[in-house]
PDB file of N, CA and C in Angstrom:
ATOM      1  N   UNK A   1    -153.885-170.307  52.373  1.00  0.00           N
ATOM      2  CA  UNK A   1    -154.345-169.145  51.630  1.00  0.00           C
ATOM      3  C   UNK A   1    -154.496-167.969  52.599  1.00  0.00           C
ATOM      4  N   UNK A   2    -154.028-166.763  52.427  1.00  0.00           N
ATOM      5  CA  UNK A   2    -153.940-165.733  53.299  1.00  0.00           C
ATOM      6  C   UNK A   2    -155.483-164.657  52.903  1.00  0.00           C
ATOM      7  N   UNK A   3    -156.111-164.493  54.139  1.00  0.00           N
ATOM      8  CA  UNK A   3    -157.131-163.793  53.790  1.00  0.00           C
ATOM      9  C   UNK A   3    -156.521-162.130  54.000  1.00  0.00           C
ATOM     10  N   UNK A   4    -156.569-161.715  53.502  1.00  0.00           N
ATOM     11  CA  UNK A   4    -156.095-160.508  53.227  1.00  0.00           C
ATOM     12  C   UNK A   4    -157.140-159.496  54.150  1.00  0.00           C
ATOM     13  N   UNK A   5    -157.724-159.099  54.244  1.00  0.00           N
ATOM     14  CA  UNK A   5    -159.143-158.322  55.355  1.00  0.00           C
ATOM     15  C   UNK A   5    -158.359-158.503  56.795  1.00  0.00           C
ATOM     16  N   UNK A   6    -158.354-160.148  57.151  1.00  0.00           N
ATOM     17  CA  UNK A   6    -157.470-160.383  58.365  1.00  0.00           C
ATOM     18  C   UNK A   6    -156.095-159.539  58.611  1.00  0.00           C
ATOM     19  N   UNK A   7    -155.774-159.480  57.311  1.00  0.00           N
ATOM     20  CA  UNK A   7    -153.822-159.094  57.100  1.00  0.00           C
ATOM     21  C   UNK A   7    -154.253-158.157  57.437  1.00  0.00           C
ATOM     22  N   UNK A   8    -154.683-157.501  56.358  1.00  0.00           N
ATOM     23  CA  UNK A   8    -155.334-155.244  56.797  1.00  0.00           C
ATOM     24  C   UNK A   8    -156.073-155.095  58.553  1.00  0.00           C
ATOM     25  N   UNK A   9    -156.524-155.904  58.783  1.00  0.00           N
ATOM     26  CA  UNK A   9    -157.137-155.968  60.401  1.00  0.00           C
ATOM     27  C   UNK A   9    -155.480-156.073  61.344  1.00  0.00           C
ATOM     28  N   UNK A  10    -154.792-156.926  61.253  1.00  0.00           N
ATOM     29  CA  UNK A  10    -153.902-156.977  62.369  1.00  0.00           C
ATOM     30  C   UNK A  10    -153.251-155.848  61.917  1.00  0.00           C
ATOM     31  N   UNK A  11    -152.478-155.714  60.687  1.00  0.00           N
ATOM     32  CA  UNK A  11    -151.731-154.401  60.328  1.00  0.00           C
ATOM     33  C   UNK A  11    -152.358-153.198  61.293  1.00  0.00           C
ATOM     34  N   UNK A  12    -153.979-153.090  61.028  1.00  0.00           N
ATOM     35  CA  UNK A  12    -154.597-152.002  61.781  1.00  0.00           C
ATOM     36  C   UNK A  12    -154.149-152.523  63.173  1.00  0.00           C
ATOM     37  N   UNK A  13    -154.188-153.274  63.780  1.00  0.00           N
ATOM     38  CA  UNK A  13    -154.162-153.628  65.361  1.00  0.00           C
ATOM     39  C   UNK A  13    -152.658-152.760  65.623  1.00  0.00           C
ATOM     40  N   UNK A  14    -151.762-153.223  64.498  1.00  0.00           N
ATOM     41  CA  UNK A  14    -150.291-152.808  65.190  1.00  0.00           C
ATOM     42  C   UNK A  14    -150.129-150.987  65.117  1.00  0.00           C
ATOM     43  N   UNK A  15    -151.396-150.475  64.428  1.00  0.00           N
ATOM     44  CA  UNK A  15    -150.822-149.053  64.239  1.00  0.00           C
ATOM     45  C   UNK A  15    -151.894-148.610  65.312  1.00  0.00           C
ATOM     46  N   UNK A  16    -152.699-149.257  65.653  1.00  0.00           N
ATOM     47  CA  UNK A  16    -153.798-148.572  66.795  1.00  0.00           C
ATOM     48  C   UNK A  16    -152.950-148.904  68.668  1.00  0.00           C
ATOM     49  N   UNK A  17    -151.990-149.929  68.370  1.00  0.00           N
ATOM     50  CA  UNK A  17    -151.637-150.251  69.617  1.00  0.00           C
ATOM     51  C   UNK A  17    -150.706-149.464  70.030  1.00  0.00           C
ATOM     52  N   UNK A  18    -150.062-148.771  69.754  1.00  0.00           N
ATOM     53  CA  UNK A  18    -148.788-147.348  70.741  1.00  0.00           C
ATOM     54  C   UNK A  18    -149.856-146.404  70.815  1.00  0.00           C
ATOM     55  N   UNK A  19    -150.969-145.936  70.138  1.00  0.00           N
ATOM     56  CA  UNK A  19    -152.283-144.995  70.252  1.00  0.00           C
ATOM     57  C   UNK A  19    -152.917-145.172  71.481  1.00  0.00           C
ATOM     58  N   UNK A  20    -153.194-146.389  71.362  1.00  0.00           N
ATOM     59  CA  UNK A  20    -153.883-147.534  72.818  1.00  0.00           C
ATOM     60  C   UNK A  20    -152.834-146.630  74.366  1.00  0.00           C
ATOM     61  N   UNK A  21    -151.833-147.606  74.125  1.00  0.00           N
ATOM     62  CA  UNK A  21    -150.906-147.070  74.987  1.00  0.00           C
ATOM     63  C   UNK A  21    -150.718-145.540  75.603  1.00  0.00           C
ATOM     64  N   UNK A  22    -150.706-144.554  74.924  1.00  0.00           N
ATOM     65  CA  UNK A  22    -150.771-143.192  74.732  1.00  0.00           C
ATOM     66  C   UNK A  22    -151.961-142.709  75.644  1.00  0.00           C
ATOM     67  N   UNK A  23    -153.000-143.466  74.746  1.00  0.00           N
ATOM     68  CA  UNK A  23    -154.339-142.877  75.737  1.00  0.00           C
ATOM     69  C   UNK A  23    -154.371-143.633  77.373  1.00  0.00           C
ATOM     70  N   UNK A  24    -153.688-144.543  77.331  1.00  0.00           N
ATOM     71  CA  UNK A  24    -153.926-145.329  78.519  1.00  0.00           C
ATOM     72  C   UNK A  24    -153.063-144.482  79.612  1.00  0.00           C
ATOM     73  N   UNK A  25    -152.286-143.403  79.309  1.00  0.00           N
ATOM     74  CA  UNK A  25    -151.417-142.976  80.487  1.00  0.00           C
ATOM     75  C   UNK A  25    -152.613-141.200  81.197  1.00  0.00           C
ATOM     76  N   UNK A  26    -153.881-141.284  80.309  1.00  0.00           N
ATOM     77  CA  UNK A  26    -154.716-139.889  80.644  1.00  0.00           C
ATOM     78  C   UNK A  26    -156.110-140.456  81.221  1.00  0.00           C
ATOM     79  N   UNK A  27    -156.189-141.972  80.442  1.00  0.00           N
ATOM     80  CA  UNK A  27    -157.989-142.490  80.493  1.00  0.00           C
ATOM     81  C   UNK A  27    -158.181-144.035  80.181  1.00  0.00           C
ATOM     82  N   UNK A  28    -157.844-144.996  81.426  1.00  0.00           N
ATOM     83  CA  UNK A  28    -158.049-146.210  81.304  1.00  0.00           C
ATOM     84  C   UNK A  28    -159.148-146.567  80.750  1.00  0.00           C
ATOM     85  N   UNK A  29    -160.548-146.076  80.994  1.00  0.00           N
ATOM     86  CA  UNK A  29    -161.334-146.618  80.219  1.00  0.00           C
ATOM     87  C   UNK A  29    -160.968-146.062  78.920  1.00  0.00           C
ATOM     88  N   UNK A  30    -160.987-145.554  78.377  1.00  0.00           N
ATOM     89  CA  UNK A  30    -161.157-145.163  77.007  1.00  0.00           C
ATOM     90  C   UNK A  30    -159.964-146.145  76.292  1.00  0.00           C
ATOM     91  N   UNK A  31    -158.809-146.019  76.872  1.00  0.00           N
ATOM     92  CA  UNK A  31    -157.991-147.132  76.126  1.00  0.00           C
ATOM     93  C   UNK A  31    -158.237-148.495  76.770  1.00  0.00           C
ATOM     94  N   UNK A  32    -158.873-149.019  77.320  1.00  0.00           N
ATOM     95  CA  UNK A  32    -159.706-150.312  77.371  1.00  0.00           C
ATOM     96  C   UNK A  32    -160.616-150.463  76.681  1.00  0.00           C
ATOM     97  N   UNK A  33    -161.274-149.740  76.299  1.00  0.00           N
ATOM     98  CA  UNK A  33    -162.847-149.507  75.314  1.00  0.00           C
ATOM     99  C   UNK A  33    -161.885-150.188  74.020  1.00  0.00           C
ATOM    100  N   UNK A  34    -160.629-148.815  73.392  1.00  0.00           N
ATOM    101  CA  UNK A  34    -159.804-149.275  72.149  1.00  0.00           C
ATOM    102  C   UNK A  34    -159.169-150.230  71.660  1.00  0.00           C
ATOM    103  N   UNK A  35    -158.831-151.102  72.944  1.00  0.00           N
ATOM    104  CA  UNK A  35    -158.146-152.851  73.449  1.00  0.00           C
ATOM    105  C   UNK A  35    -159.174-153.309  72.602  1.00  0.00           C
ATOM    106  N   UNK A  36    -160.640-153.611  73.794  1.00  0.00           N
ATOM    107  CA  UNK A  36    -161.460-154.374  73.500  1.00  0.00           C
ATOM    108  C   UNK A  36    -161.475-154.114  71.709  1.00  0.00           C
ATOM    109  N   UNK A  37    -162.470-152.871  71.246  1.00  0.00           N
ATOM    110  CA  UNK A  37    -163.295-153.226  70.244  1.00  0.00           C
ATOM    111  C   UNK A  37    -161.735-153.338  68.650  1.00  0.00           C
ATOM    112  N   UNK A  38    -160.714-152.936  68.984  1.00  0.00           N
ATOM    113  CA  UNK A  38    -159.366-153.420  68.276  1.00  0.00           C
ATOM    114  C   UNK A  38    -159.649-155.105  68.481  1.00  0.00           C
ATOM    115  N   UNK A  39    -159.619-155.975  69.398  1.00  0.00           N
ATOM    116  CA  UNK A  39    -159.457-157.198  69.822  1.00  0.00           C
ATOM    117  C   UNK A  39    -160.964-157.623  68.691  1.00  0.00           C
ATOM    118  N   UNK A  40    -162.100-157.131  69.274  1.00  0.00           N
ATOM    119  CA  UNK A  40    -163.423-157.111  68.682  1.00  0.00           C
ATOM    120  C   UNK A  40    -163.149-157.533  66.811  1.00  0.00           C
ATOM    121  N   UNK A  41    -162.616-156.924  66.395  1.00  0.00           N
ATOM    122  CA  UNK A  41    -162.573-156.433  64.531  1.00  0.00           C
ATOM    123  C   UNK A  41    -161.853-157.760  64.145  1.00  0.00           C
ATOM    124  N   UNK A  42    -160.145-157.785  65.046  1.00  0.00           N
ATOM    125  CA  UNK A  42    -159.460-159.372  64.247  1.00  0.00           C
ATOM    126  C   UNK A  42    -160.662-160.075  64.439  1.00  0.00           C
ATOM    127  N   UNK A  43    -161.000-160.347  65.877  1.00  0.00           N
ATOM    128  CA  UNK A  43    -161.071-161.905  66.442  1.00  0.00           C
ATOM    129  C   UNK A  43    -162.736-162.067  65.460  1.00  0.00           C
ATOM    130  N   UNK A  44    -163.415-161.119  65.315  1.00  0.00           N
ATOM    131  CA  UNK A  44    -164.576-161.454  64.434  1.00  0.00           C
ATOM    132  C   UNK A  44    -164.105-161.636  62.739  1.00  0.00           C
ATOM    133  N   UNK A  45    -163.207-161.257  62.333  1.00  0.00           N
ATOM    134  CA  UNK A  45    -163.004-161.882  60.753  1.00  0.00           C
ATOM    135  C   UNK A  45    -162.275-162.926  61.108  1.00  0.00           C
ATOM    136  N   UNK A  46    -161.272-163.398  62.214  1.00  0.00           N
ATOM    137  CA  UNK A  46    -160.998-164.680  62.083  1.00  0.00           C
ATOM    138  C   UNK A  46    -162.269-166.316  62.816  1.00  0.00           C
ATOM    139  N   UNK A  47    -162.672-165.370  63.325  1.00  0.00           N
ATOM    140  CA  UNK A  47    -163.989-166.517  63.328  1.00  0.00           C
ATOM    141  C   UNK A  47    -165.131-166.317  62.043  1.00  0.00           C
ATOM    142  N   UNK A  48    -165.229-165.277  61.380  1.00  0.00           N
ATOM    143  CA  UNK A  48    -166.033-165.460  60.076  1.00  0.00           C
ATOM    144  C   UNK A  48    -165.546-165.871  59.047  1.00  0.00           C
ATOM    145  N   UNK A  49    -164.111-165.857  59.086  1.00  0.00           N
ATOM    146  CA  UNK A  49    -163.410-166.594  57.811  1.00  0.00           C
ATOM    147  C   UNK A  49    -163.438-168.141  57.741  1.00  0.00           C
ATOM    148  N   UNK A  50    -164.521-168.706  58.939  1.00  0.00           N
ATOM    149  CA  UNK A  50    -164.731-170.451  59.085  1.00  0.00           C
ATOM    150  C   UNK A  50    -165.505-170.163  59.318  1.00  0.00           C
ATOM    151  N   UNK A  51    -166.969-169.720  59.678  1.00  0.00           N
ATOM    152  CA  UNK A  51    -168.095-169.890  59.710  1.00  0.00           C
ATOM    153  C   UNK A  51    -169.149-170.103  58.333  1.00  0.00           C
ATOM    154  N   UNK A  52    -170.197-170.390  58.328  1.00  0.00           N
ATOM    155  CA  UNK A  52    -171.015-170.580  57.468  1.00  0.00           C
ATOM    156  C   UNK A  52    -171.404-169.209  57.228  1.00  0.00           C
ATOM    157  N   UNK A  53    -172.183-169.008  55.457  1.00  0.00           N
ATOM    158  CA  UNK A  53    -172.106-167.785  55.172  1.00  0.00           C
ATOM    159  C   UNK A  53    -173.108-166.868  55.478  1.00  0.00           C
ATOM    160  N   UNK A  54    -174.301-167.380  56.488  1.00  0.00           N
ATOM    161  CA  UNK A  54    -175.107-166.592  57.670  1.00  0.00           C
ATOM    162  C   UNK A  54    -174.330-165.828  58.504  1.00  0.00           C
ATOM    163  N   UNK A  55    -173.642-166.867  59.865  1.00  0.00           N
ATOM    164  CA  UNK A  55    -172.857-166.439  60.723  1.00  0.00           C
ATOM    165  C   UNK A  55    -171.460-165.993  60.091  1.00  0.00           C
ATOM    166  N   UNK A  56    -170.958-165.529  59.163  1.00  0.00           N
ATOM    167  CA  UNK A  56    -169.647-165.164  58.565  1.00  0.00           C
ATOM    168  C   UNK A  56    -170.143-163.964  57.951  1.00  0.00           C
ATOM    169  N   UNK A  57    -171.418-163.839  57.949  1.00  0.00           N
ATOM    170  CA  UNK A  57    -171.659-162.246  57.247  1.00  0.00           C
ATOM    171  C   UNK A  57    -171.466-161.163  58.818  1.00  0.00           C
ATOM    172  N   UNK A  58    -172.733-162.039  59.256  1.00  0.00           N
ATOM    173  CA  UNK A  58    -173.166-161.408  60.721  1.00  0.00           C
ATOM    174  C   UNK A  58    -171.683-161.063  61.981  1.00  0.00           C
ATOM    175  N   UNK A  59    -170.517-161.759  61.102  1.00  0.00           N
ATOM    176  CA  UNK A  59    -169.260-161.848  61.897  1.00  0.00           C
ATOM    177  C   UNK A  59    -168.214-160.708  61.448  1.00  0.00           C
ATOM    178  N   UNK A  60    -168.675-160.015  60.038  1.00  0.00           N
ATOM    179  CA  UNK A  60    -168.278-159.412  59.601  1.00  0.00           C
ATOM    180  C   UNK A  60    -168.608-158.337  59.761  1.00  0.00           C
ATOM    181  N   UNK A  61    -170.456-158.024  60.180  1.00  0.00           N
ATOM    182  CA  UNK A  61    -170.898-156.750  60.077  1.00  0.00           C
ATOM    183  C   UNK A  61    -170.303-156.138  61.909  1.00  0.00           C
ATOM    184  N   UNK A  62    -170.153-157.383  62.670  1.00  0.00           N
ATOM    185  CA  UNK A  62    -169.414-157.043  64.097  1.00  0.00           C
ATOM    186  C   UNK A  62    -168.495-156.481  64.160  1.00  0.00           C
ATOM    187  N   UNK A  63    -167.505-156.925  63.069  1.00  0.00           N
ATOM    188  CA  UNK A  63    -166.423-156.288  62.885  1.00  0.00           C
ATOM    189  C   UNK A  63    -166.128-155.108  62.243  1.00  0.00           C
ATOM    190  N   UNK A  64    -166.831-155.007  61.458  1.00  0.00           N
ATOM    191  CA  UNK A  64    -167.356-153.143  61.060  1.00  0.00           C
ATOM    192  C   UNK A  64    -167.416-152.194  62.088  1.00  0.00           C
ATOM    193  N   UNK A  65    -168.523-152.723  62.961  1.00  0.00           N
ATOM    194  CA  UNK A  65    -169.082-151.854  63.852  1.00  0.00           C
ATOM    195  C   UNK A  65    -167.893-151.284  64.938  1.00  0.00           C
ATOM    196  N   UNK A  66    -167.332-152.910  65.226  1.00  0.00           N
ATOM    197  CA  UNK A  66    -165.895-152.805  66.166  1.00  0.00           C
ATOM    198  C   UNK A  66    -164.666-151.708  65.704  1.00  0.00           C
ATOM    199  N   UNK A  67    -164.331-151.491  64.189  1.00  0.00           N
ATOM    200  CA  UNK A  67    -163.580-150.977  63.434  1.00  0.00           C
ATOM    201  C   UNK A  67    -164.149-149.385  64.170  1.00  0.00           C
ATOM    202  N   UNK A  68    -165.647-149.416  63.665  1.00  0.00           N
ATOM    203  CA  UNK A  68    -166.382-147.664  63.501  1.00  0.00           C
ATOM    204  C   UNK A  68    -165.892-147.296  64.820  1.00  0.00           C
ATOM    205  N   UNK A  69    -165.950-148.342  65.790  1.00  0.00           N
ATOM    206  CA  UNK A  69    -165.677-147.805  67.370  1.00  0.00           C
ATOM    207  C   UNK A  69    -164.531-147.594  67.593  1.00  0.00           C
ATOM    208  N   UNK A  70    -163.081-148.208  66.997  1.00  0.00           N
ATOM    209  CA  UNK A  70    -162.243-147.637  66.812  1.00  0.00           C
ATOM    210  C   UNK A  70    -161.700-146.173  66.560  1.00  0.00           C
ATOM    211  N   UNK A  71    -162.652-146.218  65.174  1.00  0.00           N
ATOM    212  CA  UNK A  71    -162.777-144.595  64.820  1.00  0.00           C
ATOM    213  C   UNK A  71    -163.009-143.476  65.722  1.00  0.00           C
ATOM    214  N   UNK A  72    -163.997-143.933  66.109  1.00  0.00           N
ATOM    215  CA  UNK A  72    -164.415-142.722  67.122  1.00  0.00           C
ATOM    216  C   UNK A  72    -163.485-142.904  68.577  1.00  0.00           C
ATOM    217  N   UNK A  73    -163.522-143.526  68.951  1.00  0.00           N
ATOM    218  CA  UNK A  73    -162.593-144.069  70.161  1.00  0.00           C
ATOM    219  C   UNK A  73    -161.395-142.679  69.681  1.00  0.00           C
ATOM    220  N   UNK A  74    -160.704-143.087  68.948  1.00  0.00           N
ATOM    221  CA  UNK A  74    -159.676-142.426  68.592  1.00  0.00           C
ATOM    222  C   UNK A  74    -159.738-140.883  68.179  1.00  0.00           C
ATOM    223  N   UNK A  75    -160.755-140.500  68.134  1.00  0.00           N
ATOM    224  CA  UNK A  75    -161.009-139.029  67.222  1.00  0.00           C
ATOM    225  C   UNK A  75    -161.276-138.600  68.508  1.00  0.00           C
ATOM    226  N   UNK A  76    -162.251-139.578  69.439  1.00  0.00           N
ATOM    227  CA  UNK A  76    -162.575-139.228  71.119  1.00  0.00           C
ATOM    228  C   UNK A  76    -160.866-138.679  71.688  1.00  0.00           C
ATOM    229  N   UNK A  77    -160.072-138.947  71.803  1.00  0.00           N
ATOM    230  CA  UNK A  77    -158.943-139.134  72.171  1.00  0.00           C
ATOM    231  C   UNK A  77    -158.134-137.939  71.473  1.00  0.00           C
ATOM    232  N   UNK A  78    -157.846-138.002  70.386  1.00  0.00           N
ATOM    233  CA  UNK A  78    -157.943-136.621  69.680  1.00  0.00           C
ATOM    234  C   UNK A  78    -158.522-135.167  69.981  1.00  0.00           C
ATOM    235  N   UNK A  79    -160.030-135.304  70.258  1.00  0.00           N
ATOM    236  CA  UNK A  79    -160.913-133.990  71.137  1.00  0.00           C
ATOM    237  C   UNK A  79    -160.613-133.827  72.740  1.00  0.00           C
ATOM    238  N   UNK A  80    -159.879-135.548  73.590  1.00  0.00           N
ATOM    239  CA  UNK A  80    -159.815-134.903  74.915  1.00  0.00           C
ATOM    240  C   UNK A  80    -158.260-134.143  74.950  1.00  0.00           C
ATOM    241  N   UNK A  81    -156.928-134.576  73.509  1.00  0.00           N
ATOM    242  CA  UNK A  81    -155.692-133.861  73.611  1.00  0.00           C
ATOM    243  C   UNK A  81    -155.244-134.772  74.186  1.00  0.00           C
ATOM    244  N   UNK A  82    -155.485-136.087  74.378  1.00  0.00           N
ATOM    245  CA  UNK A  82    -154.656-137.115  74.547  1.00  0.00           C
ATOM    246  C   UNK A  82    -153.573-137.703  73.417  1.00  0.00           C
ATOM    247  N   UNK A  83    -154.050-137.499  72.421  1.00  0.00           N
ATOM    248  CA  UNK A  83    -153.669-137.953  70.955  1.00  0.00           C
ATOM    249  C   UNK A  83    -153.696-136.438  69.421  1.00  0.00           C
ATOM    250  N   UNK A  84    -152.733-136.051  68.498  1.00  0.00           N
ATOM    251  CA  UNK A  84    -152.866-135.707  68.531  1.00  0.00           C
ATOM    252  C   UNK A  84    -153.268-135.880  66.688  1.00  0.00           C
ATOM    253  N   UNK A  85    -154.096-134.957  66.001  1.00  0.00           N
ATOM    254  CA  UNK A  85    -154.784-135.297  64.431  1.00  0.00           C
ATOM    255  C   UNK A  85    -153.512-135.875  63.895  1.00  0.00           C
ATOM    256  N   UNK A  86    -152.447-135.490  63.995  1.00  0.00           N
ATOM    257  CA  UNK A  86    -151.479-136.192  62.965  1.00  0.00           C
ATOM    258  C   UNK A  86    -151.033-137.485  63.296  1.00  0.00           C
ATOM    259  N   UNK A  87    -150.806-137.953  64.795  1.00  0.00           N
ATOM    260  CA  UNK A  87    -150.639-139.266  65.494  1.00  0.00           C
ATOM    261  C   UNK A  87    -151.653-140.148  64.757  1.00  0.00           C
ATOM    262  N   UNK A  88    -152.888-139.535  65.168  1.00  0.00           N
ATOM    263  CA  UNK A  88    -153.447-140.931  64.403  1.00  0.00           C
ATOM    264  C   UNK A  88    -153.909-140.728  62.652  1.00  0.00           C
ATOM    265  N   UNK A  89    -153.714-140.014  62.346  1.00  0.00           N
ATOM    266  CA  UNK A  89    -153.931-140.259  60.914  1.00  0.00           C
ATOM    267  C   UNK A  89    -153.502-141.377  60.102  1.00  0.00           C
ATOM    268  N   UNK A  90    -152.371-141.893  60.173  1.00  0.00           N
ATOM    269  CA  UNK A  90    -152.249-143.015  59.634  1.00  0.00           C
ATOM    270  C   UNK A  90    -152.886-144.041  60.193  1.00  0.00           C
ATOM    271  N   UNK A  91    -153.598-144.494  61.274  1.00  0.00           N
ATOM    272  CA  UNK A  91    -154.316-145.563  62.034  1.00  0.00           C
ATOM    273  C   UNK A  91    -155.637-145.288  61.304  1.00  0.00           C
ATOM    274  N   UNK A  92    -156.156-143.773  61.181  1.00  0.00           N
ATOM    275  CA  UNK A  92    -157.324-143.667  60.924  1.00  0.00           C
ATOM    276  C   UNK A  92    -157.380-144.189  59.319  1.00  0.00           C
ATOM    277  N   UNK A  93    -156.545-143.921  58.509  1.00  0.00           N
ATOM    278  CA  UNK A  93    -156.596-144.402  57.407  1.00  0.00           C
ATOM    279  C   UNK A  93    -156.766-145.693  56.563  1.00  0.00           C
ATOM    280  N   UNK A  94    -155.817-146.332  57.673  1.00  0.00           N
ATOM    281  CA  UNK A  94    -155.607-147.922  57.465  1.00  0.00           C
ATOM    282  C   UNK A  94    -157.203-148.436  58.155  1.00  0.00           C
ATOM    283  N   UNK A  95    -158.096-147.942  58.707  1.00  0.00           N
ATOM    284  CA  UNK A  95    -159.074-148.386  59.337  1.00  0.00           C
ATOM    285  C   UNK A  95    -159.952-147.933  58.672  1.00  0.00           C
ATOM    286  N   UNK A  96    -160.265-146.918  57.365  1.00  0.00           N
ATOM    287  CA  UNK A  96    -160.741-147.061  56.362  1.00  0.00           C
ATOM    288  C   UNK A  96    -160.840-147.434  55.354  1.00  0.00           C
ATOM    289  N   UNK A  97    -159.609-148.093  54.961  1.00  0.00           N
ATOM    290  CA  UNK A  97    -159.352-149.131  54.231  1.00  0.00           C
ATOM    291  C   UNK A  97    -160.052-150.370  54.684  1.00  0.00           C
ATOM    292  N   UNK A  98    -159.785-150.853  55.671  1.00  0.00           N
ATOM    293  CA  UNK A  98    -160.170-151.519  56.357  1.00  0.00           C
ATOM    294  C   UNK A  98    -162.163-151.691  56.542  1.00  0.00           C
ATOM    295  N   UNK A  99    -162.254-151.026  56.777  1.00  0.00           N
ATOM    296  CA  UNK A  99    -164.334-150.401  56.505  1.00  0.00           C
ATOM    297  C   UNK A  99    -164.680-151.127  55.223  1.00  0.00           C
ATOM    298  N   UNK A 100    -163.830-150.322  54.350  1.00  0.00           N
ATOM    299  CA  UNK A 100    -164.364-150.698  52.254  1.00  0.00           C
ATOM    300  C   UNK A 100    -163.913-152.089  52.599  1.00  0.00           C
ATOM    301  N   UNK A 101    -162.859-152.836  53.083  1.00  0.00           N
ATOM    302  CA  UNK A 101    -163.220-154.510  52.709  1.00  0.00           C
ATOM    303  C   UNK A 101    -163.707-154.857  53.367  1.00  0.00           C
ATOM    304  N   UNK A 102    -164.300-154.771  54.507  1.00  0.00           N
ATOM    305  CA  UNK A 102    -165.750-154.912  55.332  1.00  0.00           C
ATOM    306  C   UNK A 102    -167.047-154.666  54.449  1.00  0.00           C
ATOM    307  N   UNK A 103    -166.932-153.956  54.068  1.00  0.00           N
ATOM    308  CA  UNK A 103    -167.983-153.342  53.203  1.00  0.00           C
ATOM    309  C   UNK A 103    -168.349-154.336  51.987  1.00  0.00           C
ATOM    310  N   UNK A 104    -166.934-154.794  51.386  1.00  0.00           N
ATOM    311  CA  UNK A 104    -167.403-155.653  50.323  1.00  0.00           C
ATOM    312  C   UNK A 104    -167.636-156.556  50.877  1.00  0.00           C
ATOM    313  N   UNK A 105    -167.599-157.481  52.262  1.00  0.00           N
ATOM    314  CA  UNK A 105    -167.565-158.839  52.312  1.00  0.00           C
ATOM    315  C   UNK A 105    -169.192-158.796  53.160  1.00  0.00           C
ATOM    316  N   UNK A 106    -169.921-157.618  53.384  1.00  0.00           N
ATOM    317  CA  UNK A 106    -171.053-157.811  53.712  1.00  0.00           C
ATOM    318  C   UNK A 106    -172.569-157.095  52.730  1.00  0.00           C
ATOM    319  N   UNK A 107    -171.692-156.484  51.900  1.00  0.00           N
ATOM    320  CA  UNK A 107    -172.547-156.171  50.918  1.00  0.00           C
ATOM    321  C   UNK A 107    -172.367-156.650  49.216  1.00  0.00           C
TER     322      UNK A 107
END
């Protein structure tokens, strides 16, 4: 059975990763920060999609947070002119999509 949240999470991974890249040639940390909390969002819905429904909420709200840091990560990146509003608009989008089924699976 395909969890779909996961599907919309990697989809997001593949449109945040040439972004990643991009920023990584002006500001290693900052596109290490975007690695990590990108890595952060899958790897917490695929460990909450087998956890019990305590630790599978609490795995979910990680992955929110990881997503939000995305966001900003990227808008960060955007304000230093590393990246530019239209580059990531489609990343930013799919990562609000992404939020609302976060959203339903912890509220």
């Amino acid at each position: 059975m395909t969890f779909r949240t996961l599907e919309l999470a990697l989809s997001a991974q593949r449109n945040v990763a040439p972004l990643v890249a991009r920023v990584q040639r002006h500001d290693r940390k900052l596109a290490a920060q975007l690695r990590d909390a990108t890595n952060s969002f899958v790897l917490n819905l695929g460990e909450g999609s087998g956890s019990d429904p305590g630790n599978r909420r609490s795995r979910y709200f990680t992955a929110s947070g990881s997503a939000r840091e995305v966001v900003a990560g990227l808008r960060a990146g955007v304000g230093w002119g590393y990246l530019s509003a239209q580059a990531v608009a489609p990343a930013l989008a799919q990562l609000d999509q992404l939020l609302g089924a976060l959203w339903k699976l912890t509220h």
